[in-house]
Protein backbone atom coordinates (compact mmCIF):
# COMPACT_ATOMS: atom_id res chain seq x y z
CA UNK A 1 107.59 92.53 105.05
CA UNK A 2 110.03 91.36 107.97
CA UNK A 3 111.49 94.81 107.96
CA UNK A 4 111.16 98.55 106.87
CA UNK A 5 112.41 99.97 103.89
CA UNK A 6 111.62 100.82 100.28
CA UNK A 7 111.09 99.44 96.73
CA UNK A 8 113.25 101.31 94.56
CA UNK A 9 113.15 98.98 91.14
CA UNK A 10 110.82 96.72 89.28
CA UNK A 11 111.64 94.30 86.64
CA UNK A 12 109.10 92.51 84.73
CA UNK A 13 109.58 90.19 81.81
CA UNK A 14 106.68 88.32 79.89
CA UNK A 15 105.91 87.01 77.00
CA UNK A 16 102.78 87.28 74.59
CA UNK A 17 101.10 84.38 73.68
CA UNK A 18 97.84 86.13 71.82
CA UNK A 19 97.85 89.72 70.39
CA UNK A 20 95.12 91.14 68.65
CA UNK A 21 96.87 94.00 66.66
CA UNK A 22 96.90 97.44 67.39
CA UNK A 23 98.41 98.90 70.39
CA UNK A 24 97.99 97.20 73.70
CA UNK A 25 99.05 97.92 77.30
CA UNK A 26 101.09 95.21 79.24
CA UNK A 27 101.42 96.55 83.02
CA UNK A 28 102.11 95.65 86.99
CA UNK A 29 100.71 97.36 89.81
CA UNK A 30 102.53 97.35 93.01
CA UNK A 31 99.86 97.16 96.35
CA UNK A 32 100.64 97.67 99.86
CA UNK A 33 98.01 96.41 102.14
CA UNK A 34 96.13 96.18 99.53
CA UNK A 35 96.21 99.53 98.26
CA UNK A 36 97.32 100.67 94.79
CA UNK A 37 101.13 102.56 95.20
CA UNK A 38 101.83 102.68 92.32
CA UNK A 39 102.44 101.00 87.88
CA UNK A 40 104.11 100.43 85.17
CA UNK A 41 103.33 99.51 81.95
CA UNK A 42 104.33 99.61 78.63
CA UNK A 43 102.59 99.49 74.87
CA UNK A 44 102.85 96.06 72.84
CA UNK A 45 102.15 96.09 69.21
CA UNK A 46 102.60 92.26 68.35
CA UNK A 47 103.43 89.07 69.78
CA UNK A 48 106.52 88.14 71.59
CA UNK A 49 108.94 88.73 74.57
CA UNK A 50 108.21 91.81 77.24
CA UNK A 51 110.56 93.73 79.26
CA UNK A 52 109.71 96.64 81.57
CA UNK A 53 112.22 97.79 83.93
CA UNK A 54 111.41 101.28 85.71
CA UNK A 55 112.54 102.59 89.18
CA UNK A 56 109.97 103.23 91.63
CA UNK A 57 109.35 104.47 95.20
CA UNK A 58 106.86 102.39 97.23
CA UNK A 59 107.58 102.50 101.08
CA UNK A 60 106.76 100.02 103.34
CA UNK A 61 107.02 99.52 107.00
CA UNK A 62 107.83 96.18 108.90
CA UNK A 63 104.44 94.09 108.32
CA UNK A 64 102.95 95.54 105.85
CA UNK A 65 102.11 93.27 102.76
CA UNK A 66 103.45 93.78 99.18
CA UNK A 67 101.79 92.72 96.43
CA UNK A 68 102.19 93.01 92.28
CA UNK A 69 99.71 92.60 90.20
CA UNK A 70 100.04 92.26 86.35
CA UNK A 71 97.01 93.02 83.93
CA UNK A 72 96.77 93.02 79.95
CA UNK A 73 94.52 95.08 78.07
CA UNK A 74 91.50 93.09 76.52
CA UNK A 75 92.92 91.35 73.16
CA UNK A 76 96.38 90.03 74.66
CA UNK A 77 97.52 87.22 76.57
CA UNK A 78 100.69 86.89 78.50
CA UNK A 79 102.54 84.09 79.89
CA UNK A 80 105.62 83.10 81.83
CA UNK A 81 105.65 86.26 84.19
CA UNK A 82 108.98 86.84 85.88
CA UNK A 83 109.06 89.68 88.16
CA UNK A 84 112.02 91.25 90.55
CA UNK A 85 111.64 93.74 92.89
CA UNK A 86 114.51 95.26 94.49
CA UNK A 87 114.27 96.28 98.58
CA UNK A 88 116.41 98.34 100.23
CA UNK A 89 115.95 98.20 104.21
CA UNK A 90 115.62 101.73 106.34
């Protein structure tokens, strides 16, 4: 990151493509410097369009590299990942 500050807000939106049945978890993982911060996730029970949109707390320093990382449980398959992450400088 060019500058300090903090993530205060992630927005995810996906949708399913495959879904087994049952309940499944659809998350994103926020990493800084390559070490889990911090998740959220929520439980899909058939196919079709994801939203999660939760506030979070990940602080960061100038140079340190943010990543996300989204993840499906075994059984469902997600495409067309958009994800916003709000910043707000120190």
């Amino acid at each position: 990151m060019p500058v300090a500050g903090t993530a205060t807000n992630i927005t995810v939106t996906s949708s399913t493509s495959a879904h087994s049945g049952g309940s499944l978890t659809h998350s994103a993982a926020i990493y800084k410097n390559n070490s889990y911060q911090t998740g959220v996730s929520k439980e899909v029970t058939s196919a079709g369009d994801i939203s999660i949109n939760e506030t979070v707390s990940v602080s960061f320093a100038a140079g340190d590299k943010l990543k996300v990382n989204i993840d499906n449980d075994t059984g469902m398959d997600t495409v067309n990942h958009n994800v916003i992450v709000r910043f707000v400088e120190s």
